[in-house]
Structures are given as C-alpha cells and as structure tokens.
N, C-alpha and C. Protein backbone atom coordinates (compact mmCIF):
# COMPACT_ATOMS: atom_id res chain seq x y z
N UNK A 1 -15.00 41.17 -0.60
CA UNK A 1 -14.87 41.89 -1.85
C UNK A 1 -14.03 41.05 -2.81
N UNK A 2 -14.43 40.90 -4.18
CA UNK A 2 -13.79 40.44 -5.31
C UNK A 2 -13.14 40.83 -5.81
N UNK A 3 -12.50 40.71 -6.84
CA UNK A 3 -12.09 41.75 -8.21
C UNK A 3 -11.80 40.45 -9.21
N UNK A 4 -12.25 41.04 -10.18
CA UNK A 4 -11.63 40.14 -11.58
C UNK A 4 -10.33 40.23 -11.74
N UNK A 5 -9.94 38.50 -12.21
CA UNK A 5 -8.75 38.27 -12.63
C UNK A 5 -8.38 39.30 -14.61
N UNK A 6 -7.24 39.94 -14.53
CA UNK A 6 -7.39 40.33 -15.82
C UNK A 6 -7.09 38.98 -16.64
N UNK A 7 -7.42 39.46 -18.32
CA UNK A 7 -7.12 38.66 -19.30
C UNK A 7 -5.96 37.33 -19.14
N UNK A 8 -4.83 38.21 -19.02
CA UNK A 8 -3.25 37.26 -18.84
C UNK A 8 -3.64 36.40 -17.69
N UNK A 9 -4.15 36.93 -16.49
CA UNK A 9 -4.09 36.00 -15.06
C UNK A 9 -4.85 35.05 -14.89
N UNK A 10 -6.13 35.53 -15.97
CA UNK A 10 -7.28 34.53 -16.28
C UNK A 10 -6.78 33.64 -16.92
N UNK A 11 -5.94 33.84 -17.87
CA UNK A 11 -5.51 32.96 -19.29
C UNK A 11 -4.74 31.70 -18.78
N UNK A 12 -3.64 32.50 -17.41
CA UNK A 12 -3.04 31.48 -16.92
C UNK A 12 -3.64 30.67 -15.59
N UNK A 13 -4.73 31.20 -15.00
CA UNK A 13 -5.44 30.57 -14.04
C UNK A 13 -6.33 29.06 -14.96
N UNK A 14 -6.43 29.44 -16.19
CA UNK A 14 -7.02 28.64 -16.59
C UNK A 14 -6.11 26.72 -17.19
N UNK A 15 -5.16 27.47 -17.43
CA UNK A 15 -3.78 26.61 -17.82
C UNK A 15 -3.46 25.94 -16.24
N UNK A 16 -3.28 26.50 -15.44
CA UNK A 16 -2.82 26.05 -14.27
C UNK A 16 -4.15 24.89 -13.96
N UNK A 17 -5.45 25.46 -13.69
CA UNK A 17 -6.34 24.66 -13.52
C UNK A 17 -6.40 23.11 -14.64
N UNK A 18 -5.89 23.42 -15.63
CA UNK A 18 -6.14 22.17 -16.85
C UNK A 18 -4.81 21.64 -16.29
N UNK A 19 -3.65 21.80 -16.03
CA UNK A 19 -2.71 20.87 -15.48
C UNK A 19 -2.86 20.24 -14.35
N UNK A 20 -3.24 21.42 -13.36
CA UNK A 20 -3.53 20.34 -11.98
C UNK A 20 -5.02 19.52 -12.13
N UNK A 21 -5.70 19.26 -13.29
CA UNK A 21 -6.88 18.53 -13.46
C UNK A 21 -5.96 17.53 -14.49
N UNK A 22 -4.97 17.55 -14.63
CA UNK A 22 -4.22 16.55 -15.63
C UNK A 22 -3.60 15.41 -15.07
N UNK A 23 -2.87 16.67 -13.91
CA UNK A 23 -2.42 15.78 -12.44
C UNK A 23 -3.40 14.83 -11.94
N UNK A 24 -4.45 15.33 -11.30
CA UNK A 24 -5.34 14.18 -9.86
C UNK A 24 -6.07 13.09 -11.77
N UNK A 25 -5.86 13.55 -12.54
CA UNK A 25 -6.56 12.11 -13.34
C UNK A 25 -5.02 10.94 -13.41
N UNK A 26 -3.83 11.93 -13.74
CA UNK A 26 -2.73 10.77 -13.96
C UNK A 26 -2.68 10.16 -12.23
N UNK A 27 -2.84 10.97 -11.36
CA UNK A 27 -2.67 10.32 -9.62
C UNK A 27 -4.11 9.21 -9.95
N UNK A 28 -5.06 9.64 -10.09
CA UNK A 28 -6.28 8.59 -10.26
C UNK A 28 -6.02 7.17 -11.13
N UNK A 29 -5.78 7.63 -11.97
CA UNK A 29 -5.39 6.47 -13.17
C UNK A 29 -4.17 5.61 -12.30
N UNK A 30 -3.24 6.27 -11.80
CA UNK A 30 -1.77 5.42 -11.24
C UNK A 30 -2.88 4.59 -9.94
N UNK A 31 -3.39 4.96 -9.40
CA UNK A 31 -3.86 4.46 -8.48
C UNK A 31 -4.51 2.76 -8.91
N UNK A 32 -5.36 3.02 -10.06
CA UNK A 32 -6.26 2.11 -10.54
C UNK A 32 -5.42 1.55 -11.01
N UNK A 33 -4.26 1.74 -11.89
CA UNK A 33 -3.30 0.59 -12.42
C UNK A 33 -2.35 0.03 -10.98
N UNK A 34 -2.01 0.25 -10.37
CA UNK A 34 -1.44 -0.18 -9.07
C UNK A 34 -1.95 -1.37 -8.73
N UNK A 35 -3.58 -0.92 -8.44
CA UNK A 35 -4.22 -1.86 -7.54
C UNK A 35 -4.45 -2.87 -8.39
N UNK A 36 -4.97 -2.62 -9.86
CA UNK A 36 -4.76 -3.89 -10.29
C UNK A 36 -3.37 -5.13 -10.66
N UNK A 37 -2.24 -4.02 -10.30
CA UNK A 37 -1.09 -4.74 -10.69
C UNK A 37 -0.88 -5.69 -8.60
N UNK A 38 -2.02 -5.41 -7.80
CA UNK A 38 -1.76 -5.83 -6.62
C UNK A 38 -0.78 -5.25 -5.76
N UNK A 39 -0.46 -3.74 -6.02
CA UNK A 39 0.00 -2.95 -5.52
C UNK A 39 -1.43 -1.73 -4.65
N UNK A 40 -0.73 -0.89 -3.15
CA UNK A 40 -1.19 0.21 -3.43
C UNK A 40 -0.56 1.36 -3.53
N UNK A 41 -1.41 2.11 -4.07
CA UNK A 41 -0.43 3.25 -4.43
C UNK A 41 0.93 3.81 -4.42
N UNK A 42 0.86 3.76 -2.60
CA UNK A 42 1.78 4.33 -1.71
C UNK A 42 2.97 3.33 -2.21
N UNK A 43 2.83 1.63 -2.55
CA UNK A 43 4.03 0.87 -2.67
C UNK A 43 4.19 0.62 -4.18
N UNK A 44 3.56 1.09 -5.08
CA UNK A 44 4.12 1.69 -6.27
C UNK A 44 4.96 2.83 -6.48
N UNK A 45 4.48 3.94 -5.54
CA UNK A 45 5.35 4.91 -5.50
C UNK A 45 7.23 4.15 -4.90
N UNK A 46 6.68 3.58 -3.91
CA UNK A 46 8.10 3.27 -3.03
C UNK A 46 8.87 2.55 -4.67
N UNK A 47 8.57 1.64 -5.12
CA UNK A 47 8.90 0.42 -6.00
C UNK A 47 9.26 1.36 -7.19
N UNK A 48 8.84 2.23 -7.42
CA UNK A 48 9.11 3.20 -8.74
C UNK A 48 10.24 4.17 -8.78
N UNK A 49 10.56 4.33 -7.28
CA UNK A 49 11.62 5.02 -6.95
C UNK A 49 12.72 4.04 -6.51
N UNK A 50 12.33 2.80 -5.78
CA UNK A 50 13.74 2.29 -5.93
C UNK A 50 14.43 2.03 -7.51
N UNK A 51 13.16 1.57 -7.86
CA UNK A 51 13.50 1.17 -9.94
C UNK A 51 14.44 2.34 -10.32
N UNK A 52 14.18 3.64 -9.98
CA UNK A 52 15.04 4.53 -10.91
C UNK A 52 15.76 5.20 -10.24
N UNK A 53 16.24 4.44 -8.89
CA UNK A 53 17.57 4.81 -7.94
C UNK A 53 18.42 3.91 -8.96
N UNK A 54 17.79 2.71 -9.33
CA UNK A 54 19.23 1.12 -9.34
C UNK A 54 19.26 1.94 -10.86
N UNK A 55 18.59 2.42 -12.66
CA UNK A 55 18.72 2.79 -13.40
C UNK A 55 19.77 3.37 -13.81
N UNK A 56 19.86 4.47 -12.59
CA UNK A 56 21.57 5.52 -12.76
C UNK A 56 22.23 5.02 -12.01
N UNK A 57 22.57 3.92 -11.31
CA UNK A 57 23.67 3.76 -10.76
C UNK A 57 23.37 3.73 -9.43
N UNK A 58 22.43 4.72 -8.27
CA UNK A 58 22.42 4.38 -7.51
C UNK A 58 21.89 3.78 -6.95
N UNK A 59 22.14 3.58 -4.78
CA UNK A 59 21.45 2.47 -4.39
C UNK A 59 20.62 3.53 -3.60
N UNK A 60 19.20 2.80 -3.96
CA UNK A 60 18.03 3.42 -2.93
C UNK A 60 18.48 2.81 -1.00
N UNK A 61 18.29 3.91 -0.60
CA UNK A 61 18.07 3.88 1.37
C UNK A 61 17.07 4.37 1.58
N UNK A 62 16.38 4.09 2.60
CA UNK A 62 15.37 4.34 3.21
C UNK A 62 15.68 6.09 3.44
N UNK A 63 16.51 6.71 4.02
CA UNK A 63 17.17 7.77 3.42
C UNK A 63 16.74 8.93 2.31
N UNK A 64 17.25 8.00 1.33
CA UNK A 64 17.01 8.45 -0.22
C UNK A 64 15.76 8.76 -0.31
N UNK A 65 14.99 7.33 -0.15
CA UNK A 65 13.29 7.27 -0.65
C UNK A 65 12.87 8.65 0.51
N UNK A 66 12.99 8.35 1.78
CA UNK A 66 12.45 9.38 2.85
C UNK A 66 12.27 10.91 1.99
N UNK A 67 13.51 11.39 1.03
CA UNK A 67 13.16 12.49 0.46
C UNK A 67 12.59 12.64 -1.06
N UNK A 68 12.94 11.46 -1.56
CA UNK A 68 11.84 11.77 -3.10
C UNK A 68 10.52 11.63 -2.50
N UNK A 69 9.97 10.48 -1.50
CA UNK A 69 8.97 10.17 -1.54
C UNK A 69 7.98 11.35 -0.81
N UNK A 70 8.76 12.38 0.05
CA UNK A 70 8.57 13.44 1.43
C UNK A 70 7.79 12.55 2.43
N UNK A 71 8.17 11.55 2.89
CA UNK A 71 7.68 11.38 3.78
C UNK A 71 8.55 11.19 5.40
N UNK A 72 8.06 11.09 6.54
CA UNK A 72 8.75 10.97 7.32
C UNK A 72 9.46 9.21 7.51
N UNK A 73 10.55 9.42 7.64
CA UNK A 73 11.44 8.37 7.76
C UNK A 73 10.30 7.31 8.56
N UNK A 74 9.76 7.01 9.92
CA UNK A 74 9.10 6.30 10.28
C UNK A 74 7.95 5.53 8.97
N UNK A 75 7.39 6.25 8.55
CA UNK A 75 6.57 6.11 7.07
C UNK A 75 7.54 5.11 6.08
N UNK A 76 8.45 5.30 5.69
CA UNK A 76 9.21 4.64 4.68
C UNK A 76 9.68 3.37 5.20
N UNK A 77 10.15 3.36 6.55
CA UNK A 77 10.79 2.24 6.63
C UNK A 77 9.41 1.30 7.29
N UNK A 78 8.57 1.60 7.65
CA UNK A 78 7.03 0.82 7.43
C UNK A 78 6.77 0.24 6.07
N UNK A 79 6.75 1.19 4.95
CA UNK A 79 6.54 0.41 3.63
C UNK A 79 7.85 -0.55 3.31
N UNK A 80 8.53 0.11 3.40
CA UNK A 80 9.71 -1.08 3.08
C UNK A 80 9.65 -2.37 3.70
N UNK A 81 9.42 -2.55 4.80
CA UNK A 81 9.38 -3.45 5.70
C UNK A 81 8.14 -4.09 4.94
N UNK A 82 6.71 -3.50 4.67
CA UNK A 82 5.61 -4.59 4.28
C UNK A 82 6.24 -5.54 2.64
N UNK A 83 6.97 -4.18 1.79
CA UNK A 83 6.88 -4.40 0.48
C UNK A 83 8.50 -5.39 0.56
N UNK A 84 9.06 -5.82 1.56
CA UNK A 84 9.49 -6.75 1.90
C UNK A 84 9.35 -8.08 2.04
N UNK A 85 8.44 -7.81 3.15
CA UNK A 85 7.38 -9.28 3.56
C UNK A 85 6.63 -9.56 2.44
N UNK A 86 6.36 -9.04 1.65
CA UNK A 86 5.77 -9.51 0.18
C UNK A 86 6.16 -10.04 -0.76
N UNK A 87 7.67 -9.96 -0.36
CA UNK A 87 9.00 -10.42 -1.51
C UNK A 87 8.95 -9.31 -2.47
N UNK A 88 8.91 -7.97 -2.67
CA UNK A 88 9.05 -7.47 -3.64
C UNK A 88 10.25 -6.46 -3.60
N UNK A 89 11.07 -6.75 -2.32
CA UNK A 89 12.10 -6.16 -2.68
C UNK A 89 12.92 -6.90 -1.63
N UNK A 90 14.31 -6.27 -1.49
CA UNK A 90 15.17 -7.22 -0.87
C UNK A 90 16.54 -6.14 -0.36
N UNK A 91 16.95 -6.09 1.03
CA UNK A 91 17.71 -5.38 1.62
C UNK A 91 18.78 -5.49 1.51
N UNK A 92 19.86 -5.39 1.40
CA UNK A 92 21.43 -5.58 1.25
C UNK A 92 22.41 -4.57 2.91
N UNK A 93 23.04 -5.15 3.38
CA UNK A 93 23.53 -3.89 4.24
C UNK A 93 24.57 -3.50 3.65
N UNK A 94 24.75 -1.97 3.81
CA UNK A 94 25.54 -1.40 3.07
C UNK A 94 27.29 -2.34 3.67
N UNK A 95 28.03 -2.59 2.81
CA UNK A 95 29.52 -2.36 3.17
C UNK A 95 30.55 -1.42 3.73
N UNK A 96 30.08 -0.15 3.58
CA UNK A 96 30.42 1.00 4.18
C UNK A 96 29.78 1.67 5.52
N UNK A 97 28.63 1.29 5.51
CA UNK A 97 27.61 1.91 7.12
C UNK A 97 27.04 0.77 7.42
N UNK A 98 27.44 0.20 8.34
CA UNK A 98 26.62 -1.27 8.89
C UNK A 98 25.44 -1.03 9.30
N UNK A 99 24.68 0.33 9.31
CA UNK A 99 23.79 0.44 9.95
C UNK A 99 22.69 1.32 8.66
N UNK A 100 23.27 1.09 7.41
CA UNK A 100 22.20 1.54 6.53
C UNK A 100 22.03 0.49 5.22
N UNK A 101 20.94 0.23 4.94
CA UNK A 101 20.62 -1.21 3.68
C UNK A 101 20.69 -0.30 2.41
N UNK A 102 20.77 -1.30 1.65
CA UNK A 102 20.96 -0.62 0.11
C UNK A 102 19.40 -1.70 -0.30
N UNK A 103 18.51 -0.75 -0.80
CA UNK A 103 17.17 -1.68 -1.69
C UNK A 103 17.14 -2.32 -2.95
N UNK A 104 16.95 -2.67 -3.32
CA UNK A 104 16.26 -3.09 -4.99
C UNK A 104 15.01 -4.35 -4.95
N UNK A 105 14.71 -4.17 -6.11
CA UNK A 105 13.45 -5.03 -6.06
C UNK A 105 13.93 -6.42 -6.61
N UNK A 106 13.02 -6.94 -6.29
CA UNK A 106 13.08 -8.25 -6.57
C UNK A 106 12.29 -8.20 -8.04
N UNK A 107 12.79 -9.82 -8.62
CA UNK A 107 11.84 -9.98 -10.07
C UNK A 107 10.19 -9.42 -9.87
N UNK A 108 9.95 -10.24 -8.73
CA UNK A 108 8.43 -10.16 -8.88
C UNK A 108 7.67 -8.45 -8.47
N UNK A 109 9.06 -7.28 -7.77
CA UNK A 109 8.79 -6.76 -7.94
C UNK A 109 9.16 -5.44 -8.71
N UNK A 110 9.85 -5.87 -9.90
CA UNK A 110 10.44 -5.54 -11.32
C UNK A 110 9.17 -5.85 -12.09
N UNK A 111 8.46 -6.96 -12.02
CA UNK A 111 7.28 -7.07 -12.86
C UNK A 111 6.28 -6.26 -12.61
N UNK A 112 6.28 -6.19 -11.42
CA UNK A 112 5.02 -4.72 -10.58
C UNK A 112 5.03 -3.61 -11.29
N UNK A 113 6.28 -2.87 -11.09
CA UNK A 113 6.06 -1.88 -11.76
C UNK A 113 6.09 -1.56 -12.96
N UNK A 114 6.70 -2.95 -13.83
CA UNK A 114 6.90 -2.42 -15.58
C UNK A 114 5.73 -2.58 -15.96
N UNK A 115 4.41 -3.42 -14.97
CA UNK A 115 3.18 -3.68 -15.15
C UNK A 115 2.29 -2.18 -14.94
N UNK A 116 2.22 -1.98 -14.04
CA UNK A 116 1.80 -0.15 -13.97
C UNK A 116 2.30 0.91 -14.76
N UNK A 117 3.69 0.60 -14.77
CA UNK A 117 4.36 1.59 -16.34
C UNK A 117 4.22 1.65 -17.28
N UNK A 118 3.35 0.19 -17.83
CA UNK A 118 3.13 0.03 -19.41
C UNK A 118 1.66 0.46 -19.26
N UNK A 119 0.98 0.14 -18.26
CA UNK A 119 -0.38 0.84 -17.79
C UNK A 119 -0.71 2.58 -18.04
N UNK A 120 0.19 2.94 -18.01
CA UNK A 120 0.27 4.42 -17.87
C UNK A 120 0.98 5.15 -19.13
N UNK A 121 0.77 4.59 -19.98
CA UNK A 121 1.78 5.48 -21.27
C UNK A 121 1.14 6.21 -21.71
N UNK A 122 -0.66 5.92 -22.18
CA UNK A 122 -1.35 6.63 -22.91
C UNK A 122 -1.13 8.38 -21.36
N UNK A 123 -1.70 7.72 -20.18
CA UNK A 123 -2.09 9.13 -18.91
C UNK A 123 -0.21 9.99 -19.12
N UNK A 124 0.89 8.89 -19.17
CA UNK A 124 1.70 10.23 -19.06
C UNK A 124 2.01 10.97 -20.15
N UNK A 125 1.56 10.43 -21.33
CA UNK A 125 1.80 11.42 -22.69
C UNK A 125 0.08 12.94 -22.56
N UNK A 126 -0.34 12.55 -21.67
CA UNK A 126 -1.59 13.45 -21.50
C UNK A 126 -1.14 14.38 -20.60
N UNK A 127 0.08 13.92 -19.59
CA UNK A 127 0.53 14.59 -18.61
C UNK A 127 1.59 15.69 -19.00
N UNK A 128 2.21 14.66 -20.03
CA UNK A 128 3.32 15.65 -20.31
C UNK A 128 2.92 16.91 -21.07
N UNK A 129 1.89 16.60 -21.95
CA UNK A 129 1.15 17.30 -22.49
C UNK A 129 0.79 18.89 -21.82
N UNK A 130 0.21 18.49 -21.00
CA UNK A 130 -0.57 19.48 -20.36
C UNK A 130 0.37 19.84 -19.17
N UNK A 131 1.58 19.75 -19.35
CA UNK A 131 2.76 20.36 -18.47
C UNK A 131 3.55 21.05 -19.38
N UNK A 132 3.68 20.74 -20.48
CA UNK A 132 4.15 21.21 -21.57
C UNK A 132 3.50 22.62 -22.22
N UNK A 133 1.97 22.38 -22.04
CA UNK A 133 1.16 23.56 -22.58
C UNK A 133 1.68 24.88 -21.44
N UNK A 134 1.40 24.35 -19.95
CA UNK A 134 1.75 25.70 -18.87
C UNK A 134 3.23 25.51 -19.10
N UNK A 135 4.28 25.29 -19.57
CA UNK A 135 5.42 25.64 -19.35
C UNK A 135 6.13 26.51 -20.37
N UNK A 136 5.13 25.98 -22.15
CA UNK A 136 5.37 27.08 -22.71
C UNK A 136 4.45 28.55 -22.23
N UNK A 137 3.84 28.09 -22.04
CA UNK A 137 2.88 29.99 -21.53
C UNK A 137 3.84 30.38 -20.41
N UNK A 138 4.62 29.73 -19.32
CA UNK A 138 5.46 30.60 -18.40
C UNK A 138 6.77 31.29 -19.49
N UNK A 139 7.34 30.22 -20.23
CA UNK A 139 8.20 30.81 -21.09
C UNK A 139 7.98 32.05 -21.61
N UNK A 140 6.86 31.82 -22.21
CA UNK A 140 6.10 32.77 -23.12
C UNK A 140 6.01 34.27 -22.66
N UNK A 141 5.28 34.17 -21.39
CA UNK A 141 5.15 35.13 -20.77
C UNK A 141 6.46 35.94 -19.88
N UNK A 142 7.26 35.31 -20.05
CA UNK A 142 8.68 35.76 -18.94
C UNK A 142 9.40 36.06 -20.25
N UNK A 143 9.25 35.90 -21.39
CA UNK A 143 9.83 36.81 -22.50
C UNK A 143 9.16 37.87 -23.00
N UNK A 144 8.13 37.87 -22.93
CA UNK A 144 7.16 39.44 -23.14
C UNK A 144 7.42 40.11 -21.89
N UNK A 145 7.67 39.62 -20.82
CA UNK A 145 7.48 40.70 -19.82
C UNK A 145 8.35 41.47 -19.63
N UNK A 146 8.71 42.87 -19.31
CA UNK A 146 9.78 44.06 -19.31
C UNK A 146 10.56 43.38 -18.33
N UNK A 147 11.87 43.53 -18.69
CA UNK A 147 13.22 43.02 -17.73
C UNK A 147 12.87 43.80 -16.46
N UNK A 148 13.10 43.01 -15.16
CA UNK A 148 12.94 43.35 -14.43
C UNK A 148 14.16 45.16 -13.92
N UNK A 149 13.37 45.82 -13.26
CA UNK A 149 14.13 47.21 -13.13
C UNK A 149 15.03 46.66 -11.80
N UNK A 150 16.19 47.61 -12.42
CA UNK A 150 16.79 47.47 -11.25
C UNK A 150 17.09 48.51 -9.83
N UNK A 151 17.30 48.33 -8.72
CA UNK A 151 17.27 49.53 -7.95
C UNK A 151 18.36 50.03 -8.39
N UNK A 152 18.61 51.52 -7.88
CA UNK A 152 19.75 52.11 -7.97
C UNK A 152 20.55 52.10 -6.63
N UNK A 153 21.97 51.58 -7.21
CA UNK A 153 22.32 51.87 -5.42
C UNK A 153 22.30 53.01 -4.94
N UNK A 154 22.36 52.81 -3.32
CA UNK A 154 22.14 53.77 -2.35
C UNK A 154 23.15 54.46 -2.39
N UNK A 155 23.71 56.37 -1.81
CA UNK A 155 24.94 56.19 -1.53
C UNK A 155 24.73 57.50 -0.81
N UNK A 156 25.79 57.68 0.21
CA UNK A 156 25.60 58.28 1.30
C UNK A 156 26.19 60.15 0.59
N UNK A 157 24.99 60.85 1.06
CA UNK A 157 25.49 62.26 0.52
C UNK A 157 26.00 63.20 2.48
C-alpha cells in the first residue's frame, strides 16, 4: 500500500532529490578531475584532507584522516603508504609519540590537488548552490512550523 506524499513533503522530497543529484555529479566530476590530475579518487580525497589539516595549523595522522575520511584505520594507512611511494607526501614522526607520524604533502603533491581544485570551481559553486537551496527550505520551514509543545510535568496526586 502507498499513500501520497503531501504538498510540503513532496516540495521537500523534491529539493532533497536535486541536492543529492548535485552531490553524485560533484562526486562524478571530482572523480574525472582526479584521474586526470593522475590521482584516484580515494588519494585525492586522502591529499585534500591532509592540505586542509597543514591550512589551520594542524598536523594530519593517519588517526585524524581515519575519521574525516570514515574509513577503517587499516584502509588509511594503505593509502598513505601508496601516496607515499609516489612521493606525494612525506611522514615526519611525531616528537611527542614515537609511534605516530605527522603527514603533509610534498610539492608534487601540493600541485595534485590545487590541480583538481582549480578543476572543480565551476561543480562546487553548483554544489553550494543546491545545498544552499535545501538549507534555506529547512530554515524556512522550521520557522513556519508551530513551536514544538511541551509536555506537562508529571506529578504525583
């Protein structure tokens, strides 16, 4: 059995659908600029996140990346290790934990990603876009909607 979505749920099923179709084209597009920058995906992602660990100050760990990237620790320190052997990044051991490295990239792989980043300006202004459209409609809608009621407390007669 079905039932129709009303007006509002439709309105926003439809917004939700145009963002996550905004998403898999900017994931599609990152993909295709990657590979031509001689990256794949997966080590653009790694390389994009060490880039904007070293930005603010900090140092990317295998650690760190393990949770922006969600992957399991075995996973990360595999890419690190290839995008290593490639020269595109370079390990440091920490001074404080002898047993954890601090990352950053190397030039050649500083050029990687400002090469995929400049690749992608037109897809993330399309992205932001269409994250921007569903975020004013959640706004939108969480100010029209009646304040939530509150219970009354309980109390013992």
């Amino acid at each position: 059995m079905t039932t129709k979505a009303s007006g509002a749920a439709s309105g926003e099923l439809q917004l939700i659908a145009a963002y996550r179709t905004a998403l898999r084209c900017f994931l599609r597009r990152t993909e295709t600029a990657a590979v031509a920058a001689g990256l794949t995906p997966e080590r653009y992602d790694l390389l994009l996140m060490i880039k904007a660990a070293g930005d603010d100050g900090r140092a990317s760990t295998v650690n760190d990346l393990r949770e922006r990237l969600q992957l399991r620790q075995q996973a990360v320190t595999e890419l690190v290790k290839r995008a290593e052997e490639a020269g595109l990044l370079e390990r440091e051991r920490s001074a404080s934990d002898g047993r954890v490295f601090h990352l950053r990239l190397t030039a050649e792989g500083e050029a990687r990603v400002a090469r995929v980043f400049r690749a992608l300006s037109s897809d993330r202004a399309a992205m932001f876009a269409a994250f921007h459209d569903l975020d004013a409609h959640f706004h939108a809608s969480m100010t029209d909607a009646d304040p939530p009621r509150r219970k009354r407390p309980r109390t013992n007669r």
